[in-house]
Protein backbone atom coordinates (compact mmCIF):
# COMPACT_ATOMS: atom_id res chain seq x y z
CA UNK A 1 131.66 51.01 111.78
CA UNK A 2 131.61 49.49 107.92
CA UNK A 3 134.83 49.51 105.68
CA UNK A 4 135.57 47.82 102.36
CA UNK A 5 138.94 46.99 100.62
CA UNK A 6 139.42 45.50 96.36
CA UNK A 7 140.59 42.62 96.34
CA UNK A 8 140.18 39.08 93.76
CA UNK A 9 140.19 35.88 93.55
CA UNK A 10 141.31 33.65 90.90
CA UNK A 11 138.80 31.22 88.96
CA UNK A 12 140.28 29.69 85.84
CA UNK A 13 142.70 31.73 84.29
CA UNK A 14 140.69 34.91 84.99
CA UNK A 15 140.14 36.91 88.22
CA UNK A 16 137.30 37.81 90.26
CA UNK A 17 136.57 41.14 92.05
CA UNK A 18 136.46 40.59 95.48
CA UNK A 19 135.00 43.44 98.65
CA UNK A 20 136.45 43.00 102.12
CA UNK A 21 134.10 43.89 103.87
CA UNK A 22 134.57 44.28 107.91
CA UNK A 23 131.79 45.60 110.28
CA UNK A 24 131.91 46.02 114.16
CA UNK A 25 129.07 45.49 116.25
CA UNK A 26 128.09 44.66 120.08
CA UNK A 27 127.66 41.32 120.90
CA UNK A 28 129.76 38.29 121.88
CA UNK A 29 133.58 39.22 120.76
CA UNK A 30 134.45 37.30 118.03
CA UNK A 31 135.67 37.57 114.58
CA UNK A 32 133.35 35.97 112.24
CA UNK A 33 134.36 35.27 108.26
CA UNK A 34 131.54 34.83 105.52
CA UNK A 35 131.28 34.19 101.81
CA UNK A 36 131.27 30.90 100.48
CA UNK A 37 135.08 30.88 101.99
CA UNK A 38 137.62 27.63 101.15
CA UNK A 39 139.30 26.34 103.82
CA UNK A 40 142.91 28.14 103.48
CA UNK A 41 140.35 31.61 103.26
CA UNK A 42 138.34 30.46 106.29
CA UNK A 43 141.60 30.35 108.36
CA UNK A 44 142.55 33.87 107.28
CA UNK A 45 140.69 35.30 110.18
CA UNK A 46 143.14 33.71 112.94
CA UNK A 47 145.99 34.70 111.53
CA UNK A 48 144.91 38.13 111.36
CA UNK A 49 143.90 38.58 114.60
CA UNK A 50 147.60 37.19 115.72
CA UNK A 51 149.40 39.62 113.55
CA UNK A 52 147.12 42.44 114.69
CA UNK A 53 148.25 41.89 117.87
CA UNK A 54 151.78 41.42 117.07
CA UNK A 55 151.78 44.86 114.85
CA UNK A 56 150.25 46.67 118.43
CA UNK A 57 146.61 46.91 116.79
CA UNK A 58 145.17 43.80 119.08
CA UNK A 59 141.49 43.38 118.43
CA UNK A 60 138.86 44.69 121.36
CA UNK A 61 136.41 42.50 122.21
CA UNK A 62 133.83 43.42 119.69
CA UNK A 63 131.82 41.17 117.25
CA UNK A 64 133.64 41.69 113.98
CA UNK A 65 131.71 40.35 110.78
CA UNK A 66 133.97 40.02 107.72
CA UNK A 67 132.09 38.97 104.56
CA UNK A 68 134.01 38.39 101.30
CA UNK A 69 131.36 39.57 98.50
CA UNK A 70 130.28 38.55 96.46
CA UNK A 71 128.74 35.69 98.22
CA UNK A 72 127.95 33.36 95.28
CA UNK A 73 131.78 33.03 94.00
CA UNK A 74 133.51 30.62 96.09
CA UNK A 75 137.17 31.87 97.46
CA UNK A 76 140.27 30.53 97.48
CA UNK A 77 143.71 31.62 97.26
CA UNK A 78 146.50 33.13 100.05
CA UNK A 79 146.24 36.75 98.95
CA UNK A 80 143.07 37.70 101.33
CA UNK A 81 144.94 38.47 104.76
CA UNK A 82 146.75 41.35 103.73
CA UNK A 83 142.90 43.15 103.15
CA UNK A 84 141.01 41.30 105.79
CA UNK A 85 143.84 43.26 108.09
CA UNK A 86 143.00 46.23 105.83
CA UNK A 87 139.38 46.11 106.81
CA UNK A 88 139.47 44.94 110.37
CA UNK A 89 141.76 48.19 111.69
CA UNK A 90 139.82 50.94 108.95
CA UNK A 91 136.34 49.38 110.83
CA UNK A 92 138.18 49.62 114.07
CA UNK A 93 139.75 53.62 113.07
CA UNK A 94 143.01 52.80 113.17
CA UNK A 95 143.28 53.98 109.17
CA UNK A 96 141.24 56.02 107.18
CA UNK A 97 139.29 54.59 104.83
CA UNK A 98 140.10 57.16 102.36
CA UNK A 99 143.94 56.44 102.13
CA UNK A 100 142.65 53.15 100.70
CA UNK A 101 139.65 54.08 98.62
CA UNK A 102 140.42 52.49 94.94
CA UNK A 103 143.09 50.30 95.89
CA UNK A 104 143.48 46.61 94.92
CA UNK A 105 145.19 45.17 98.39
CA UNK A 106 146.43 41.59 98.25
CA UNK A 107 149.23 39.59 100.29
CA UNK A 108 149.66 36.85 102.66
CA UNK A 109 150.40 37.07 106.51
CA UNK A 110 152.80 35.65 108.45
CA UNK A 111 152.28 35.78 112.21
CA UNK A 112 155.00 37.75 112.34
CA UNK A 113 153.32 40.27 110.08
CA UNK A 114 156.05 39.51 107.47
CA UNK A 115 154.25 39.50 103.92
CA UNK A 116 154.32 36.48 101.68
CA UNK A 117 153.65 36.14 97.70
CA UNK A 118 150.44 35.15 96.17
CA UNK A 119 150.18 32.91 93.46
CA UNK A 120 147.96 34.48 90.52
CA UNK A 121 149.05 38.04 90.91
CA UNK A 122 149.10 39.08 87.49
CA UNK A 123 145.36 38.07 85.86
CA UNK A 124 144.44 39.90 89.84
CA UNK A 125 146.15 42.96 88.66
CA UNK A 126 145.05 43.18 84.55
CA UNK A 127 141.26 42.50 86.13
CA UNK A 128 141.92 45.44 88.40
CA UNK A 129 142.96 47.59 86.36
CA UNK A 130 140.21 47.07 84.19
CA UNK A 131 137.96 47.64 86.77
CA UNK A 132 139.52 51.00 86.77
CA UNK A 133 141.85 50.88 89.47
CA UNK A 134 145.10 52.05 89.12
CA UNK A 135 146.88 51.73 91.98
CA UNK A 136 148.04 48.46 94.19
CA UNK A 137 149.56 47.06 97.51
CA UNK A 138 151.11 44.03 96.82
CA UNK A 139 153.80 42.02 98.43
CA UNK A 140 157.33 43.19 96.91
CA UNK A 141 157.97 39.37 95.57
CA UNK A 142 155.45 40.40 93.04
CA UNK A 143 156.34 43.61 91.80
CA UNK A 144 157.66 42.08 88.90
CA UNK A 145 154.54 40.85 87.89
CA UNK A 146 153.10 44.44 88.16
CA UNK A 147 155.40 46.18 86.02
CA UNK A 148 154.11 43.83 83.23
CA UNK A 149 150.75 45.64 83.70
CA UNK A 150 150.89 49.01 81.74
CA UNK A 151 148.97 51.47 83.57
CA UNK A 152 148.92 50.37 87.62
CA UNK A 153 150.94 51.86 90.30
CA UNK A 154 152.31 49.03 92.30
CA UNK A 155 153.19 49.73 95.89
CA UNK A 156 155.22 46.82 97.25
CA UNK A 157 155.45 45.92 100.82
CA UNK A 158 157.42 42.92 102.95
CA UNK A 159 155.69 43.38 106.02
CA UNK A 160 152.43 44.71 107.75
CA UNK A 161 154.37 47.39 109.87
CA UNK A 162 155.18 48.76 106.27
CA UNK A 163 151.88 48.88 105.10
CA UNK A 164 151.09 51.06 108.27
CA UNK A 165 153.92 53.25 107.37
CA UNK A 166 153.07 53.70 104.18
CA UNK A 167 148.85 54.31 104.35
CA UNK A 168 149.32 55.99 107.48
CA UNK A 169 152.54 58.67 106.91
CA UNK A 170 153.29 58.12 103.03
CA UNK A 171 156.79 56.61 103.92
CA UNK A 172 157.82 53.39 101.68
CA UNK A 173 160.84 51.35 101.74
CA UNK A 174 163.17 51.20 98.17
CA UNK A 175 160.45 49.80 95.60
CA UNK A 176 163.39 46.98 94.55
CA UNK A 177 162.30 44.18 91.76
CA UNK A 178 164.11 41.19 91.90
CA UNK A 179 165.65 40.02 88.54
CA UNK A 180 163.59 36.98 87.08
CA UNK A 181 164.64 34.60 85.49
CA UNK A 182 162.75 31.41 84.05
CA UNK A 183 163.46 28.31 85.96
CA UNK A 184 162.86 24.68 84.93
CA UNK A 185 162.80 25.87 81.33
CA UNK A 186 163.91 23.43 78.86
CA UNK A 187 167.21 24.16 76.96
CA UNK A 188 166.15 23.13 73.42
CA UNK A 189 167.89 20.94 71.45
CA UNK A 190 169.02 21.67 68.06
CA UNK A 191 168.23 19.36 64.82
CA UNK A 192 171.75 19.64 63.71
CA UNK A 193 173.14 17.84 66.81
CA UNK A 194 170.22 14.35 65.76
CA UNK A 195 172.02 12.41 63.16
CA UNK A 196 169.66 10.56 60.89
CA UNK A 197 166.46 10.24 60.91
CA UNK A 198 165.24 12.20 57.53
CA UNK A 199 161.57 10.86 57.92
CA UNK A 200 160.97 11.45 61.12
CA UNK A 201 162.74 14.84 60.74
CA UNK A 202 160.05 15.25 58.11
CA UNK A 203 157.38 14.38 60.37
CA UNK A 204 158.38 16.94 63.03
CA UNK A 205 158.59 19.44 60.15
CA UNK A 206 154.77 18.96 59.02
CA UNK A 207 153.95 18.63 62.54
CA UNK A 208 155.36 22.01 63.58
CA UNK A 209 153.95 24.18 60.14
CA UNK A 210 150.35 23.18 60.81
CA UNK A 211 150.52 22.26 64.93
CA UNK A 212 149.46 18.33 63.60
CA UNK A 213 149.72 15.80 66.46
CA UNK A 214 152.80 13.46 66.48
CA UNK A 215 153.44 9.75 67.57
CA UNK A 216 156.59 8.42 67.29
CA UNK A 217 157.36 4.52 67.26
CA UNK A 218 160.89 2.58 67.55
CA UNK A 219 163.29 0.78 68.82
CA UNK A 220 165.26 1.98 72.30
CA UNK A 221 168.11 4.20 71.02
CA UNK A 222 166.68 5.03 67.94
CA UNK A 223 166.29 8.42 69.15
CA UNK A 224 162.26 9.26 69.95
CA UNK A 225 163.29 11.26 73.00
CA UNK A 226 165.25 13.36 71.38
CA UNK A 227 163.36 14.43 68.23
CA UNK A 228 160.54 15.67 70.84
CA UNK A 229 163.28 17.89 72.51
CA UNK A 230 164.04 19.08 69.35
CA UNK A 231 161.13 19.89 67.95
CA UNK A 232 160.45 23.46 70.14
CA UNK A 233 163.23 24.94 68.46
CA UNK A 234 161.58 24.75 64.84
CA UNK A 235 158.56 26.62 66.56
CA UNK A 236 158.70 30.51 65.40
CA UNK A 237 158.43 32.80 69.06
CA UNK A 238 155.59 33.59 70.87
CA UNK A 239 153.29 36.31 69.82
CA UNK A 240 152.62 38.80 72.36
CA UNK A 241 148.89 37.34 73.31
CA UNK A 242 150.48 34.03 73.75
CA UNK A 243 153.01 35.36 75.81
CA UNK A 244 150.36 36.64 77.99
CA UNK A 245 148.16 33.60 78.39
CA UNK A 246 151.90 32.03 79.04
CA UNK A 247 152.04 34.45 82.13
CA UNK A 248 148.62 34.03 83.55
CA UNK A 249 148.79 29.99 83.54
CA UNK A 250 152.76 30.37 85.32
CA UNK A 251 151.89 32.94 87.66
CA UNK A 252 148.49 31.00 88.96
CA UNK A 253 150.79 28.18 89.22
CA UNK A 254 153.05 30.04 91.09
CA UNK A 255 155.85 27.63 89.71
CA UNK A 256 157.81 29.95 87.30
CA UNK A 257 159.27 33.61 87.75
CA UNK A 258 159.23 35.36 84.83
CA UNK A 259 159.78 38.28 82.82
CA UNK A 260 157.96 39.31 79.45
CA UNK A 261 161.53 38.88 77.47
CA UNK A 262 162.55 35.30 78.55
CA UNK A 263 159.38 33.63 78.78
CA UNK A 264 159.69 30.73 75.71
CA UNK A 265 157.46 28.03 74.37
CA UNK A 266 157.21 25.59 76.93
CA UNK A 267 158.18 21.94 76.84
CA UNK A 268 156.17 19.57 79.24
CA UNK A 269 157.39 15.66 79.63
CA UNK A 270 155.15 14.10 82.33
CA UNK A 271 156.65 10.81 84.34
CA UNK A 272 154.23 8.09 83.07
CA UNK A 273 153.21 7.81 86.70
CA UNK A 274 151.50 10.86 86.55
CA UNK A 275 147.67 11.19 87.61
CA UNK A 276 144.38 12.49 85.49
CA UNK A 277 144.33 15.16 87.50
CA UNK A 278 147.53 16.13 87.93
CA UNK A 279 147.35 16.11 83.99
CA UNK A 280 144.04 17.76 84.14
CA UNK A 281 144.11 20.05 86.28
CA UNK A 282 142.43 20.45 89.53
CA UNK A 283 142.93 19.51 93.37
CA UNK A 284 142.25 21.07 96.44
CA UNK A 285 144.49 24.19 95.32
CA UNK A 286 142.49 24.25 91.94
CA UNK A 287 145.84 24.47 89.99
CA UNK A 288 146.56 24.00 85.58
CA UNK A 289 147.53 20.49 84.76
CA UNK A 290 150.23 19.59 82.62
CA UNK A 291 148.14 20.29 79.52
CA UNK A 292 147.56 23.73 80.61
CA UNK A 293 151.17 23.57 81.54
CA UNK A 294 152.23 22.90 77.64
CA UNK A 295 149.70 25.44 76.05
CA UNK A 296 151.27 27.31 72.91
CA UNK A 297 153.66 24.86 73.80
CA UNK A 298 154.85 20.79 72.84
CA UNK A 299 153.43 18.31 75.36
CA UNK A 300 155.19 15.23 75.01
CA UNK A 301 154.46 11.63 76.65
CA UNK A 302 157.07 9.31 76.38
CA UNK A 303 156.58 5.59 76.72
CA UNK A 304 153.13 6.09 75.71
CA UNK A 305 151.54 2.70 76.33
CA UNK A 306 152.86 2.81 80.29
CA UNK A 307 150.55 5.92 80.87
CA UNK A 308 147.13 4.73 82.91
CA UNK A 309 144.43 4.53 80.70
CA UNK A 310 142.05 7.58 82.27
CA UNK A 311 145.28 9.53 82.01
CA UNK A 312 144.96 9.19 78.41
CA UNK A 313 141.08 9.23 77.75
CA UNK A 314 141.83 13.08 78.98
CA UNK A 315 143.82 14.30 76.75
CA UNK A 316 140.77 13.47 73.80
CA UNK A 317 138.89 16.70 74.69
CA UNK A 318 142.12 19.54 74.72
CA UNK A 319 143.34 17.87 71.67
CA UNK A 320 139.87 18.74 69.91
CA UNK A 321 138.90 21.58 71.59
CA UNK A 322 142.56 23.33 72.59
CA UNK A 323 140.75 23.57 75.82
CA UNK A 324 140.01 21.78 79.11
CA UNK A 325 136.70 21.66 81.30
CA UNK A 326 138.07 21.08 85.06
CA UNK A 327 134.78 19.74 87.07
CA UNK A 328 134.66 18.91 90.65
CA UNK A 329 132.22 18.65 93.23
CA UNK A 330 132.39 22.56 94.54
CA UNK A 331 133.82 24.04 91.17
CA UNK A 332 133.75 24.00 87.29
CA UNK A 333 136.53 25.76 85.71
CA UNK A 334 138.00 26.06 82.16
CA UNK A 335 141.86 26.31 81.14
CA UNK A 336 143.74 26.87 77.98
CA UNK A 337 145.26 23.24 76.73
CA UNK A 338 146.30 24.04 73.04
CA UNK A 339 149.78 22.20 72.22
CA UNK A 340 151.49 20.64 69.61
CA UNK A 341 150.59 16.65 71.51
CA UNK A 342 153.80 14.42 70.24
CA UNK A 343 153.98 11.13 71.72
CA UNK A 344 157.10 7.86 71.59
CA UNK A 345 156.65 4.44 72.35
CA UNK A 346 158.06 1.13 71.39
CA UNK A 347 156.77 -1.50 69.36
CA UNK A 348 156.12 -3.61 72.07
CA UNK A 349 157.23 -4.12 75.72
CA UNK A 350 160.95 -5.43 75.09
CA UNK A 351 161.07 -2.72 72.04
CA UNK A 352 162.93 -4.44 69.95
CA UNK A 353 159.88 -6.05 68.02
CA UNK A 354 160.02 -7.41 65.17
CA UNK A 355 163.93 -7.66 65.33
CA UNK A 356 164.97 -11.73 66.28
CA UNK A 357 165.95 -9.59 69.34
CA UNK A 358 162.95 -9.77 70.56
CA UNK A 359 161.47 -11.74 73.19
CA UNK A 360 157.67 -10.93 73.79
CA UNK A 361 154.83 -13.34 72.61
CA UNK A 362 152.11 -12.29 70.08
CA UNK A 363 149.58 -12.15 72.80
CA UNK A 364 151.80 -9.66 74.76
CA UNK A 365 152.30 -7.44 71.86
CA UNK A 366 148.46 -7.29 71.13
CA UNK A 367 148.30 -6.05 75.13
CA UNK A 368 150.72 -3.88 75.14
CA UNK A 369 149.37 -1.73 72.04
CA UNK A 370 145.35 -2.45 73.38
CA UNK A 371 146.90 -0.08 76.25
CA UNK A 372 146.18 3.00 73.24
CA UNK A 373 142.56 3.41 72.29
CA UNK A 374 141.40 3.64 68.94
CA UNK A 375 139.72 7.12 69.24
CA UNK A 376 143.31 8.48 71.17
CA UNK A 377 145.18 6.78 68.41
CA UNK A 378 142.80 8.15 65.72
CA UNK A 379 143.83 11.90 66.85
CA UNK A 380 147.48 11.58 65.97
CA UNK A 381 147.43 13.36 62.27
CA UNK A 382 150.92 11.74 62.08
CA UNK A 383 152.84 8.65 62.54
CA UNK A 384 156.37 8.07 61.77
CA UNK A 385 158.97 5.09 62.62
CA UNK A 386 162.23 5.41 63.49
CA UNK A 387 164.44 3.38 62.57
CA UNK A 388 168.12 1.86 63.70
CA UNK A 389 170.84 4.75 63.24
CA UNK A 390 173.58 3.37 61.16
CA UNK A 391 176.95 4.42 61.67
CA UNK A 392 177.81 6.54 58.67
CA UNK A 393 174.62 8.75 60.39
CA UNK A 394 176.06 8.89 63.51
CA UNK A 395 180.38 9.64 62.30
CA UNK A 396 177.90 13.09 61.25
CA UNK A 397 179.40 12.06 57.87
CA UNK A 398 175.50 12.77 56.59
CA UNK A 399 173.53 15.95 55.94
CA UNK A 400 171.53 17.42 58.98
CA UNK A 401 169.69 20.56 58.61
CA UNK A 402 169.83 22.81 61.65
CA UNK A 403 166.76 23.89 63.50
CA UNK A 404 167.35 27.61 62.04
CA UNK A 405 166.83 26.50 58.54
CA UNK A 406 163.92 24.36 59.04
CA UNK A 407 161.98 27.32 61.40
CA UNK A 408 161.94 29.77 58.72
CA UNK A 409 160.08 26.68 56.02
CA UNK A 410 157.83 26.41 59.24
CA UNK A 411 157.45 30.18 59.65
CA UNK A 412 156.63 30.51 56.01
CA UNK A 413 153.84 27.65 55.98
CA UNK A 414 152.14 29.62 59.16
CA UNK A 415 152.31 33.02 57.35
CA UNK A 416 150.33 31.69 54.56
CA UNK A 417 147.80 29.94 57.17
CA UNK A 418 147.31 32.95 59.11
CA UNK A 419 146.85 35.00 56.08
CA UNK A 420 144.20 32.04 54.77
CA UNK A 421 142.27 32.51 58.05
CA UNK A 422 142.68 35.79 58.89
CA UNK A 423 138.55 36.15 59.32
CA UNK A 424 138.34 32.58 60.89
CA UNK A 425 138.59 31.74 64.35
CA UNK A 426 141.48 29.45 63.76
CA UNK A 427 144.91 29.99 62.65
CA UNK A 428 146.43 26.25 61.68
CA UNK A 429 145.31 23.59 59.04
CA UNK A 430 144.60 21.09 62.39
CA UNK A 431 142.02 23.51 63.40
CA UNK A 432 140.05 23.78 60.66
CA UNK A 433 136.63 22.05 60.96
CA UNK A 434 135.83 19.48 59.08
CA UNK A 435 132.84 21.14 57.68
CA UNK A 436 134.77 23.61 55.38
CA UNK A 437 138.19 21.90 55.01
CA UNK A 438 137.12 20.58 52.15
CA UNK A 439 136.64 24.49 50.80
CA UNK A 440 140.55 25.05 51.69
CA UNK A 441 141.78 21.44 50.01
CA UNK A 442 139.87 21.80 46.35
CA UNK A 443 140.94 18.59 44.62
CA UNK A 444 141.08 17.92 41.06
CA UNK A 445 139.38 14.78 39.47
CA UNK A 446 142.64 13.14 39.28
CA UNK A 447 143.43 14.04 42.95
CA UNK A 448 139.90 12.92 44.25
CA UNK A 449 140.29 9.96 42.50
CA UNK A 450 143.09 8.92 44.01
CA UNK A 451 141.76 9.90 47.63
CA UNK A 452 139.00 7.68 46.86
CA UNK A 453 141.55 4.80 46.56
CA UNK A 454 142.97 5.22 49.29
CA UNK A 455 139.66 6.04 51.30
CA UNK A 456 139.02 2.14 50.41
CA UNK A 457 142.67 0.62 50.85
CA UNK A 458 143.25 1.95 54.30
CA UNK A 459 139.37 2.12 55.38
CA UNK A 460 139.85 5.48 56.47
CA UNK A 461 137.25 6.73 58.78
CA UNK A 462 135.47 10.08 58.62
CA UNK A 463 138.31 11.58 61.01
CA UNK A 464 141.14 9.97 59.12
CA UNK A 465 139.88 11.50 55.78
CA UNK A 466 139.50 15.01 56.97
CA UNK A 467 142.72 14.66 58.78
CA UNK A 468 144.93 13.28 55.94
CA UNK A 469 143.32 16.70 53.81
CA UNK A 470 144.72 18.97 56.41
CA UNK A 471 148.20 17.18 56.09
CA UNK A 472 147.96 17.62 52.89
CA UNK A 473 147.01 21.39 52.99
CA UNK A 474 150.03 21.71 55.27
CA UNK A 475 152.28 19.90 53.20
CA UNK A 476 151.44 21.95 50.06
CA UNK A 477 152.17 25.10 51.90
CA UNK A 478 155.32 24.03 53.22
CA UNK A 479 156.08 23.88 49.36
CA UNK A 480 154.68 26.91 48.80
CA UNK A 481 151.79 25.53 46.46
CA UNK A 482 148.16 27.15 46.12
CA UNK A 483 146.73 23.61 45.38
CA UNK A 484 146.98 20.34 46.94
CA UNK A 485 148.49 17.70 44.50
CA UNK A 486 148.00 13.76 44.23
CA UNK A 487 151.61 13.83 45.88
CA UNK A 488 150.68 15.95 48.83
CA UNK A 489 147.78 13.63 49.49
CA UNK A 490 150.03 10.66 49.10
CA UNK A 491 152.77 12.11 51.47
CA UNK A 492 150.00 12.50 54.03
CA UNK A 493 148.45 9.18 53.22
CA UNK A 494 152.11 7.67 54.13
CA UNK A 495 152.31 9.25 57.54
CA UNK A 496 148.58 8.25 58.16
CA UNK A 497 148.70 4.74 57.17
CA UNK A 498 152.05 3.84 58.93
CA UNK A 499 149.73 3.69 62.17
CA UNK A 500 147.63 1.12 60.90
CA UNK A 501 150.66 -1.06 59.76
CA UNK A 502 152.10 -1.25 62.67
CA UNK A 503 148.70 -1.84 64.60
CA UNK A 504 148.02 -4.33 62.22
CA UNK A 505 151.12 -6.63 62.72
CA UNK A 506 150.62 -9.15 65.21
């Protein structure tokens, strides 16, 4: 006898359709699995025998083919024993394969038949549903993803014996959804509670209205650490497509519960120890990296120069593409990895350079800033120093904005950049091409002449020119401004030209 059961599998951040299919034949008992099958998928087939058994359904000795179709997408994931079981017994007659005709079945066994969660439930369910299936049996640990699918029926189960129950007689426990709440989510800090620090505040301000990359160089104690943690809460709230790309990347991760009010921008801080591909993404368990981690988020590597050097070198493709290619030997796949990038470091291994405090040698400064490549470095649209606090800053005796009064100047300067590309595919002055930005930055003679200038003083390259223009653009519409002015341009030219100072100084 031949059954079939929906299921999926995950491959980026979309999912697969997947057929169970189970047929019984004569021949030498045995349960055979097919389908280009990982190795977590391969094993499926021993558990479900043992739970079979356990349930009081034990297996006859038949020859049982299961084949996973289609056969050209690879599959991986924990969510295929709960409809390999599904199969099996409606081959075997022990359910009717009409009670699950149209049903998207997906879970994890125990050998107890107790059913576990599965990690990528929600893209699963929206690529059901539009599929045109509107009804699910999931493990109860994800109902809450359900419910954020409008449309699908969710049936949630905690064991096998309950899935019996409920295909066989109708009967279903309480359909309970546990509360969610985010964990590991960053509590923001506030700009009202960093004394100081007017330029850099400055810098995080530009930054934020027009998403422009961000390094940050100083002293220990001058504060770097802190301005990062700061800067999500100048960041206006995620837009309801955000929020669901948010939800697919945490729920394939399988990291974060969640629930579509609490879900915030994330904040992601590495340890400088961290691997390429545990920033790239990738692995056995083809998981998001930390890039994909921070998307429509702030991504922010402290102690720059102590990352390894391939760690870095990865981050040049996201940062100009807002997207990452993941390629391994048995799979290619493609995640999200658009983020505001802000980076710290200090000016040289000690950090107290060029204070009479410090104690490194010229040659060891030149090594310790060689650690940053020149095309990495070149894709910062900003650089800013800070600087010693003093203590009048720090009695609070000076006058720091709070992060509500800068976010609505940010929230303004994005309004008028949506509204600029509303028929583009981009939405912020860094992701403007550099083919047309030139059509969005119209300077006048005065203004060109002056960009000329400082074309030739700083020796911009081609990158640094087009990126100091969309600082500029950014800059004007923080100020409200149709036109970009010799002082926007010379604002921008500060920030960009601080970089090569420093770089400079050996």
């Amino acid at each position: 006898m031949f059954s079939q059961i929906t299921c999926a599998t995950i491959r980026g951040l979309k999912a697969t359709m997947v057929s169970a299919e189970a047929s019984i034949s004569e021949g030498i008992p045995a349960l055979i699995m097919v389908g280009s099958l990982s190795g977590e998928v391969r094993e499926c087939g021993e558990r479900v025998r043992t739970v079979l058994r356990t349930v009081g359904y034990p297996i006859p000795a038949r020859h049982i083919t299961v084949n996973l179709s289609p056969a050209d997408v690879r599959k991986s994931g924990n969510g295929f024993d709960l409809p390999v079981a599904c199969s099996v017994l409606c081959a075997l007659g022990n359910i009717d394969p009409s009670r699950l005709d149209g049903i998207f079945v997906c879970g994890e066994l125990r050998l107890s038949g107790e059913v576990l969660s599965v990690k990528g439930m929600l893209p699963m369910l929206l690529e059901a549903r539009d599929h045109g299936i509107r009804k699910c049996i999931i493990p109860k640990e994800n109902l809450g993803e359900a419910m954020l699918v409008p449309g699908m029926e969710a049936v949630g189960v905690s064991s096998f014996q309950e899935l019996l129950d409920y295909v066989n007689n109708g009967k279903i426990s309480q359909q309970e959804i546990n509360s969610y709440e985010v964990i590991d989510e960053p509590s923001y800090m506030d700009f009202s509670e960093l004394h100081g620090q007017k330029i850099p505040r400055r810098a995080c301000e530009i930054a934020a209205a027009g998403m422009h990359n961000l390094l940050m160089y100083g002293p220990p104690g001058a504060g770097k650490s802190m301005i990062a943690k700061c800067l999500p809460s100048i960041l206006p709230p995620l837009t309801d497509p955000e929020k669901l790309e948010l939800m697919k990347i945490y729920s394939i991760c399988g990291k974060i519960r969640f629930t579509y009010d609490n879900i915030t921008r994330p904040f992601r801080s590495p340890h400088h120890t961290v691997t390429a591909v545990a920033m790239s993404g990738g692995g056995n368990s083809v998981v998001p990296g930390e890039i994909t981690m921070a998307h429509n988020g702030v991504l922010f590597l402290d102690e720059l120069p102590e990352f390894k050097r391939d760690v870095l070198e990865v981050l040049r493709q996201p940062l100009e593409e807002g997207k990452i290619n993941v390629v391994r030997n048995r799979y290619q796949e493609e995640y999200p990895a658009r983020f505001l990038f802000v980076a710290a470091m200090n000016p040289c291994k000690c950090g107290y350079y060029p204070s009479s405090r410090c104690t490194c040698s010229a040659p060891s400064i030149q090594h310790y800033l060689s650690k940053i490549s020149q095309p990495l470095l070149d894709r910062f649209d900003l650089c800013v120093q800070t600087k010693r606090v003093d203590f009048f800053e720090l009695a609070g005796e000076g006058d720091d904005e709070e992060s509500a009064q800068i976010r609505e100047r940010v929230i303004s300067a994005m309004e008028i950049q949506k509204d600029r590309y509303r028929n583009e595919p981009y939405t912020f002055n860094s992701q403007v091409t550099s083919a047309i930005i030139e059509e969005y930055c119209r300077l006048t003679s005065e203004t060109r002449d002056y960009m000329k200038q400082l074309f030739s003083a700083e020796e911009l390259t081609a990158r640094g020119y087009y990126k100091i223009l969309k600082v500029a653009r950014t800059i004007a519409d923080l100020a409200g401004e149709k036109d970009v002015t010799k002082a926007h341009i010379a604002e921008a030219g500060y920030f960009r030209s601080l970089d090569r100072r420093f770089w400079e100084v050996r």
